[in-house]
Protein backbone atom coordinates (compact mmCIF):
# COMPACT_ATOMS: atom_id res chain seq x y z
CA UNK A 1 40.37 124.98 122.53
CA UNK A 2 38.02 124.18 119.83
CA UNK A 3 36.60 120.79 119.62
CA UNK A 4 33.82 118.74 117.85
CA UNK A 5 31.35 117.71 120.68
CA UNK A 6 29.19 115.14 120.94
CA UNK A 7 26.55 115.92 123.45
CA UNK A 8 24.43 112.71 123.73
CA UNK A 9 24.55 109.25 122.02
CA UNK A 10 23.13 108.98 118.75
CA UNK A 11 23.71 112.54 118.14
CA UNK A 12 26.62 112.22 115.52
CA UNK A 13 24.96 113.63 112.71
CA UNK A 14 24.38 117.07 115.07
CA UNK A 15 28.10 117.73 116.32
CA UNK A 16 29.55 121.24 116.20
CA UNK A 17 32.75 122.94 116.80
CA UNK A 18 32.63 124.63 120.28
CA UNK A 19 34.80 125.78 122.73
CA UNK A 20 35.68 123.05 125.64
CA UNK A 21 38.67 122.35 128.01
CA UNK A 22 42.28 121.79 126.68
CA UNK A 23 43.90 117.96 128.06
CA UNK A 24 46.70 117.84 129.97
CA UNK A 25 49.15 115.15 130.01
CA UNK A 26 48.97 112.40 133.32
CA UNK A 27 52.34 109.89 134.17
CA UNK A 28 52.64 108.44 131.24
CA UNK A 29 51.10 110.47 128.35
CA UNK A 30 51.75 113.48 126.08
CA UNK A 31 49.43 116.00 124.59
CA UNK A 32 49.40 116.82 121.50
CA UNK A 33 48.22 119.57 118.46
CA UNK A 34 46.19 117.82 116.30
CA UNK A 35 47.09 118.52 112.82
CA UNK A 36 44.95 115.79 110.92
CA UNK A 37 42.64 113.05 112.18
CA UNK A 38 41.32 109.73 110.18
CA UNK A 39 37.54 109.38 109.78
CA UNK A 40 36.55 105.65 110.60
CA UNK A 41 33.04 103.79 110.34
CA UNK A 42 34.17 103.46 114.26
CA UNK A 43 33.26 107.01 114.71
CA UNK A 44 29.51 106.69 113.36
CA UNK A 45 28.83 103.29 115.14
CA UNK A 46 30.51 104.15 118.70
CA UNK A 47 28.66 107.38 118.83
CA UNK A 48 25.11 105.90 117.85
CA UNK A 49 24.98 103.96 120.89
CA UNK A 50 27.72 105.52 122.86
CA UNK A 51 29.72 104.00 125.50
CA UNK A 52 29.57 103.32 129.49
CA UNK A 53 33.30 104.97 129.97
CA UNK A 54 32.33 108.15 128.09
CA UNK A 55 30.65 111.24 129.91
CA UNK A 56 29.12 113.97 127.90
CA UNK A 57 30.29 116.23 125.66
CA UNK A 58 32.15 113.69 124.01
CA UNK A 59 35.11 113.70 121.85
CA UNK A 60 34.96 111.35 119.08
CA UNK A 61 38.11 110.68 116.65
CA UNK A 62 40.60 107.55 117.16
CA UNK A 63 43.34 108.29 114.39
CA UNK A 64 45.25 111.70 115.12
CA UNK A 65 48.12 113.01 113.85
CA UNK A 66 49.76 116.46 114.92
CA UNK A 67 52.94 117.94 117.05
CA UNK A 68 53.61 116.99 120.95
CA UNK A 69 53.33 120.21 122.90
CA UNK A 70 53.64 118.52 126.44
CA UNK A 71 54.85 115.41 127.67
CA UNK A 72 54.53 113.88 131.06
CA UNK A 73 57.97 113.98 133.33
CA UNK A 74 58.10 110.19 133.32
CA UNK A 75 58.15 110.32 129.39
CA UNK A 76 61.82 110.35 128.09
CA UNK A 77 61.69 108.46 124.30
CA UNK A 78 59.16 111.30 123.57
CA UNK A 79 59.46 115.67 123.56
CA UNK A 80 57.82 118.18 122.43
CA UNK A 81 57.47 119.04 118.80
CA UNK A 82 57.92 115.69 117.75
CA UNK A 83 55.40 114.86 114.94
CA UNK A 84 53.55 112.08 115.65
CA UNK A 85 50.78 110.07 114.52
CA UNK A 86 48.70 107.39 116.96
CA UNK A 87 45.41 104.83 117.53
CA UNK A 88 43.65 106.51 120.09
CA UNK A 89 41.36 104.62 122.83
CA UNK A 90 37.94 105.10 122.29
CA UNK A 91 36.97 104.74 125.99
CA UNK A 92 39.01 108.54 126.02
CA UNK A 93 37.99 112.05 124.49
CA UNK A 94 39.37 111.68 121.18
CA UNK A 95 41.09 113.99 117.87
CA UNK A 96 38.46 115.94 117.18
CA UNK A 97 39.92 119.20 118.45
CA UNK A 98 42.78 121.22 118.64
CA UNK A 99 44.66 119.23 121.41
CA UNK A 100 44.05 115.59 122.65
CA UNK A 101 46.12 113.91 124.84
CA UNK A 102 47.55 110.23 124.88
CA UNK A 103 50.07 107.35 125.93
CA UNK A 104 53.28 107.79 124.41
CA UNK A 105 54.24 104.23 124.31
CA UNK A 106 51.28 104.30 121.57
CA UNK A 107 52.44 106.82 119.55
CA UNK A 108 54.89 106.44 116.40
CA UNK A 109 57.40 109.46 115.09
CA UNK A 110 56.19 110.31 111.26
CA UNK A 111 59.43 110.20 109.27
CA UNK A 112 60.25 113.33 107.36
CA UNK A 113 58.62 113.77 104.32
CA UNK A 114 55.17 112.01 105.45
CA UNK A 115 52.44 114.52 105.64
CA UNK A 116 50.02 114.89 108.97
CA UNK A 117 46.94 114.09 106.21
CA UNK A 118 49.01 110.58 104.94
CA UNK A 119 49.60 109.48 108.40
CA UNK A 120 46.15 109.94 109.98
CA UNK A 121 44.77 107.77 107.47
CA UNK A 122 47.23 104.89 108.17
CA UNK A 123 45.78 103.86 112.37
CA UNK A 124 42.21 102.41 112.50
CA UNK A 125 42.40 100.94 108.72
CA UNK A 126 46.03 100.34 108.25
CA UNK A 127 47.03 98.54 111.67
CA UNK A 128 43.97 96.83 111.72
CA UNK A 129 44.56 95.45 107.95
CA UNK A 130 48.44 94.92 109.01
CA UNK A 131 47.35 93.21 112.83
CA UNK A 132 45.25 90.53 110.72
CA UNK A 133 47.74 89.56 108.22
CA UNK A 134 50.79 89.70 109.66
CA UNK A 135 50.09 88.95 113.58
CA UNK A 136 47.16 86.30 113.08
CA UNK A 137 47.56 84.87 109.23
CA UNK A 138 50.60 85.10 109.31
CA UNK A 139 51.20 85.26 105.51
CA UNK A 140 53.67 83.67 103.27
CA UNK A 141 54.56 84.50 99.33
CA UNK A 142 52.70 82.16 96.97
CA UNK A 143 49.61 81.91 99.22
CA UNK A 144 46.15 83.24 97.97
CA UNK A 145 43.26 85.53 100.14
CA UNK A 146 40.24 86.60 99.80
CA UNK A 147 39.81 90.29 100.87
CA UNK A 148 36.37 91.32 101.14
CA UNK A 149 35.42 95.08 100.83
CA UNK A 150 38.14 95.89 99.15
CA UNK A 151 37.52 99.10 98.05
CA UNK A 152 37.15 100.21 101.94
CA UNK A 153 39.90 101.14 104.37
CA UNK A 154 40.88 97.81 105.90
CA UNK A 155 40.11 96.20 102.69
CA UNK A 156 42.18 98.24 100.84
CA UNK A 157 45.24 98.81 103.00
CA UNK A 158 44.92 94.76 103.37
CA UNK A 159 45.17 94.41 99.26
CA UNK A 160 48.20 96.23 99.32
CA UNK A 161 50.23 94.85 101.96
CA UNK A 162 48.88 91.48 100.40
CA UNK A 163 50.39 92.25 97.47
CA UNK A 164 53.20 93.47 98.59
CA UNK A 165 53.87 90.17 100.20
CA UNK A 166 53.77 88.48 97.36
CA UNK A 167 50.49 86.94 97.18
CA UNK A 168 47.25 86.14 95.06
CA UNK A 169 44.80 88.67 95.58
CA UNK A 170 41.17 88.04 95.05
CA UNK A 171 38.31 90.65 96.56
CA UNK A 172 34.95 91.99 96.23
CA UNK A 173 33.89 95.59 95.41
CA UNK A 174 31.18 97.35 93.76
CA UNK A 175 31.27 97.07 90.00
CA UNK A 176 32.51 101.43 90.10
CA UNK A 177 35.26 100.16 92.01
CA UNK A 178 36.88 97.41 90.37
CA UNK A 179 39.39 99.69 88.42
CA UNK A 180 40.30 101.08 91.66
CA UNK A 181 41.00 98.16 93.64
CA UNK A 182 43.29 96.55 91.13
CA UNK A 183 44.88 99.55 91.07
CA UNK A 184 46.06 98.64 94.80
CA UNK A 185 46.85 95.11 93.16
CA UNK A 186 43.78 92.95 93.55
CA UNK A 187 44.36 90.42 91.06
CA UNK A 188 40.53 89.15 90.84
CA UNK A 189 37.35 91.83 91.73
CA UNK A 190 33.95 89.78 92.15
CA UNK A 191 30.78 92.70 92.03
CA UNK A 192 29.38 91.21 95.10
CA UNK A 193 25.89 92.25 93.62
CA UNK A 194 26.37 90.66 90.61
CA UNK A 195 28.22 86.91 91.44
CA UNK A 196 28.40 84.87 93.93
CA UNK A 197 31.24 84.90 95.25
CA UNK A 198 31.85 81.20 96.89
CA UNK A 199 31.18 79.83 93.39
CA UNK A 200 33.73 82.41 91.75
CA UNK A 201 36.44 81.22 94.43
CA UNK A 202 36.15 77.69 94.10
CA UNK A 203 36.13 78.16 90.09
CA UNK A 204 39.36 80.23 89.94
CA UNK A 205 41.23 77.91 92.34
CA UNK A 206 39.75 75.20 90.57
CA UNK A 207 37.59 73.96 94.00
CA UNK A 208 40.82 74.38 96.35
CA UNK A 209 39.66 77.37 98.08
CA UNK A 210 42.38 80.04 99.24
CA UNK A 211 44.36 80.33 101.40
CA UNK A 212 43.42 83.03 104.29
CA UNK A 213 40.48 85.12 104.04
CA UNK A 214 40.11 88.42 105.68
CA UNK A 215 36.05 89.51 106.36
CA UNK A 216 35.41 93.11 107.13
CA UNK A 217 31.77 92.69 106.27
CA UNK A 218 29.55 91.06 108.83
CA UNK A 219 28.93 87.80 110.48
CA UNK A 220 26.87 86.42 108.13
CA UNK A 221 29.24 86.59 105.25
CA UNK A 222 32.20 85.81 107.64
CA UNK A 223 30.37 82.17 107.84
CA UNK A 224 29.71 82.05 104.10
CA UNK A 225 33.37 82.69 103.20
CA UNK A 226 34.33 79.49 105.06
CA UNK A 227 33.05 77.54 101.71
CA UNK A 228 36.28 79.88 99.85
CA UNK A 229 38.78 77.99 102.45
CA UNK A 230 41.01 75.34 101.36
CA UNK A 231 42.30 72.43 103.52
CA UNK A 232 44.22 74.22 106.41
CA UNK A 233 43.16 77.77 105.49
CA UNK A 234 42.50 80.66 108.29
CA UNK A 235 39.87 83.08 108.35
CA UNK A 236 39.95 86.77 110.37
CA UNK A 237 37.09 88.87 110.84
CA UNK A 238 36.73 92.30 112.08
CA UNK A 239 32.65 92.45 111.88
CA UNK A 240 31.85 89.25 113.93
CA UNK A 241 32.89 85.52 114.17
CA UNK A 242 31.36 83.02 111.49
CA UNK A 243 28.86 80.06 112.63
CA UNK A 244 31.91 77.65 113.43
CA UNK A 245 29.80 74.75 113.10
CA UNK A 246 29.55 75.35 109.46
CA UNK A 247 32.47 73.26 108.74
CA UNK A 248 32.90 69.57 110.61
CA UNK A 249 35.99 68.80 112.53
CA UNK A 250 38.15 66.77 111.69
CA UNK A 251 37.76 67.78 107.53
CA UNK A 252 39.39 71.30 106.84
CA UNK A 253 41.33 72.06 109.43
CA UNK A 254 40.27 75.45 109.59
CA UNK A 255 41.86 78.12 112.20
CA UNK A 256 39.74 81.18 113.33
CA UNK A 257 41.26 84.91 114.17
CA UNK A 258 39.14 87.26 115.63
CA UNK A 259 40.97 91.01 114.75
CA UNK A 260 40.02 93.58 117.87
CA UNK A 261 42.62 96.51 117.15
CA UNK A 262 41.11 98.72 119.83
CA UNK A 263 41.18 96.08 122.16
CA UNK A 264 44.74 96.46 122.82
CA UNK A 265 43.66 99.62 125.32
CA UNK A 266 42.24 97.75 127.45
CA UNK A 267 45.10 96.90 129.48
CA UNK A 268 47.97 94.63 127.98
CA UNK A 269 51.21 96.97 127.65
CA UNK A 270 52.56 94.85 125.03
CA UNK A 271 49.76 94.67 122.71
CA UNK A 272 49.60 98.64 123.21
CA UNK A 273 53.32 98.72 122.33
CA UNK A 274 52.76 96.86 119.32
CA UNK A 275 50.09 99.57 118.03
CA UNK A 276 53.43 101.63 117.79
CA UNK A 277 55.17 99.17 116.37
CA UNK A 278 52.71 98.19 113.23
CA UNK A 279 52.56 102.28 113.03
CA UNK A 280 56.13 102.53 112.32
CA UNK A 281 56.15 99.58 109.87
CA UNK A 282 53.49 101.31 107.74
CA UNK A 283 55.12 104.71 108.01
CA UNK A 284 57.99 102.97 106.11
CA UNK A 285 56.03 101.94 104.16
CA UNK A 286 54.24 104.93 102.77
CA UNK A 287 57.56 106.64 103.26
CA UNK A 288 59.06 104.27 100.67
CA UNK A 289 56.15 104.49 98.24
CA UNK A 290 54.96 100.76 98.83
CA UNK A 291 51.94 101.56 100.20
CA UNK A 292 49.81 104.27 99.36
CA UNK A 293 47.45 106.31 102.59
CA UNK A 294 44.62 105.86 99.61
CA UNK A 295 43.32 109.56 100.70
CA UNK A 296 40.43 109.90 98.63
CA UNK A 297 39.04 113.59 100.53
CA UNK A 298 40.26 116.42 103.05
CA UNK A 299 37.51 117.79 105.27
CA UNK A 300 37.29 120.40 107.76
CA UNK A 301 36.41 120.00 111.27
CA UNK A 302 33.07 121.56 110.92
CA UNK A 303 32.30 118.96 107.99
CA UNK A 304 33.59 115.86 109.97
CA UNK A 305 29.36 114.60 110.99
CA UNK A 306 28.43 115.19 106.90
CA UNK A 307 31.58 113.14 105.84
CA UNK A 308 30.60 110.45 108.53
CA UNK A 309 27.35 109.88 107.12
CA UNK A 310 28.88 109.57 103.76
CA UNK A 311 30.80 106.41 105.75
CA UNK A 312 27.77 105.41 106.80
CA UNK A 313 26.21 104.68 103.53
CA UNK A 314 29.24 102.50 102.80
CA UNK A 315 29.64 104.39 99.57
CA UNK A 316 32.97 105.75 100.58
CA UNK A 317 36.01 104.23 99.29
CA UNK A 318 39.79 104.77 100.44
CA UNK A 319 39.83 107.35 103.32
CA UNK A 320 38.67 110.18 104.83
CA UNK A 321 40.97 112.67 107.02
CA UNK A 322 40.13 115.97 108.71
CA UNK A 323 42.80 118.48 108.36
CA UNK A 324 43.14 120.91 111.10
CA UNK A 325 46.58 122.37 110.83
């Protein structure tokens, strides 16, 4: 088969297409032709330092869609030519080539009507956006969030289903960027560059705070957004936990979510079951026209490691899948 390989960490930006070994399915797993596969800033950053479970040429690519072409005898709910989209784990070879090969129990069937393209967007982004708000906020209609980097994947899947749920939506994207995110139905866009965006928080709630706030940005501004929180409000963050001793017990009553989507592989069945799960929800979704898979450009395989650096200047909004069908 033809595949993407990485040959070394830190060699992302030099991956070709080459020929290398087709998967077979093990107890348990199916294989599958890769139709379309997500890009994710996971890609760029796994692959820069690389990873202890990995041996060379690697495989990178975590959000595959395509059609089952084998399934493991022990696998009954699954068969081939089912179309199917999935997380993968990125301890594995990954979508970056013709075939891959997974765990069924991962794997959701993409209703009719849903292209490959729409549902390899939906994994890394869209699960991880749905996992924070619905598994660990747990939000409620009438509540407000702050959403930051909304114009991104996570940010903007997160701004829908937000929405959707009937809440306030505040977030922060680049001034280009503004029209687009309330296009998803942010109701308040701070330029990050241009306000700050504690201050613009407290002054639209009138110095309540929100309600939840979802960080996708970094540590730093994790702990900075705990200022935006009102009394009993929950922060989750995806790029590192806030300094918790920013805010005093005993005053805000603030509850802390760390968000590890790909964490799930590392050996709890249910929390691998419920990658399926959140997958189907979202196909339903998009399926419905509630949500939308926010493609924003189709690559080839060959210009996956150009697209990646794109990601990597954080210029990129909405997503970026590789069609290979």
């Amino acid at each position: 088969m033809k595949a993407l390989l990485l040959h070394d960490k830190g060699q992302w930006k030099e991956m070709k297409v080459e020929d290398y070994e087709a998967p077979q399915a093990n107890l348990g797993e199916i294989v599958v032709k890769v139709q379309a596969v997500g890009l994710n800033p996971v890609d760029y950053k796994t692959a820069t330092g690389g990873n202890p479970n990995w041996s060379y040429p690697h495989i990178l690519g975590l959000d595959v869609a395509g059609i089952v072409t084998e399934v493991a005898e022990d696998v009954i709910h699954i068969k081939a030519g089912d179309r199917v989209v999935y997380h993968g784990d990125l301890t594995r070879k990954g979508g970056y080539s013709e075939y891959a090969v997974t765990t069924a129990h991962t794997v959701s069937i993409i209703p009719e009507g849903i292209s490959f393209e729409d549902a390899a967007a939906l994994p890394t982004a869209g699960y991880t956006a749905y996992q924070a708000l619905y598994r660990k906020l747990h939000i409620a209609s009438g509540q407000s969030i702050l959403i930051h980097g909304g114009a991104g994947g996570v940010g903007g899947f997160a701004i829908q289903l937000a929405k959707r749920s009937g809440l306030s939506v505040m977030t922060t994207a680049s001034r280009e960027n503004h029209e687009y995110v309330k296009s998803l139905g942010a109701d308040f866009v701070m330029d990050y560059n241009e306000v700050d965006f504690v201050e613009e928080v407290l002054r639209m709630t009138e110095n309540r705070g929100v309600d939840h706030v979802l960080d996708t940005v970094s540590r730093d501004n994790a702990t900075r957004s705990l200022r935006t929180l009102a009394f009993n409000g929950q922060i989750a963050f995806i790029a590192g936990p806030p300094d918790f001793t920013v805010i005093k017990p005993f005053t805000k009553a603030i509850s802390y979510h760390e968000v590890a989507l790909g964490a799930a592989h590392g050996g709890d069945l249910v929390a691998q079951e419920d990658l399926a799960t959140m997958g189907d929800e979202l196909l339903k979704l998009v399926a419905s026209g509630e949500i939308s898979p926010m493609i924003e450009q189709s690559v080839h395989l060959k210009e996956v490691p150009d697209a990646l650096e794109a990601l990597s200047r954080r210029h990129v909004k909405g997503k970026i899948v590789a069609v290979l069908g």
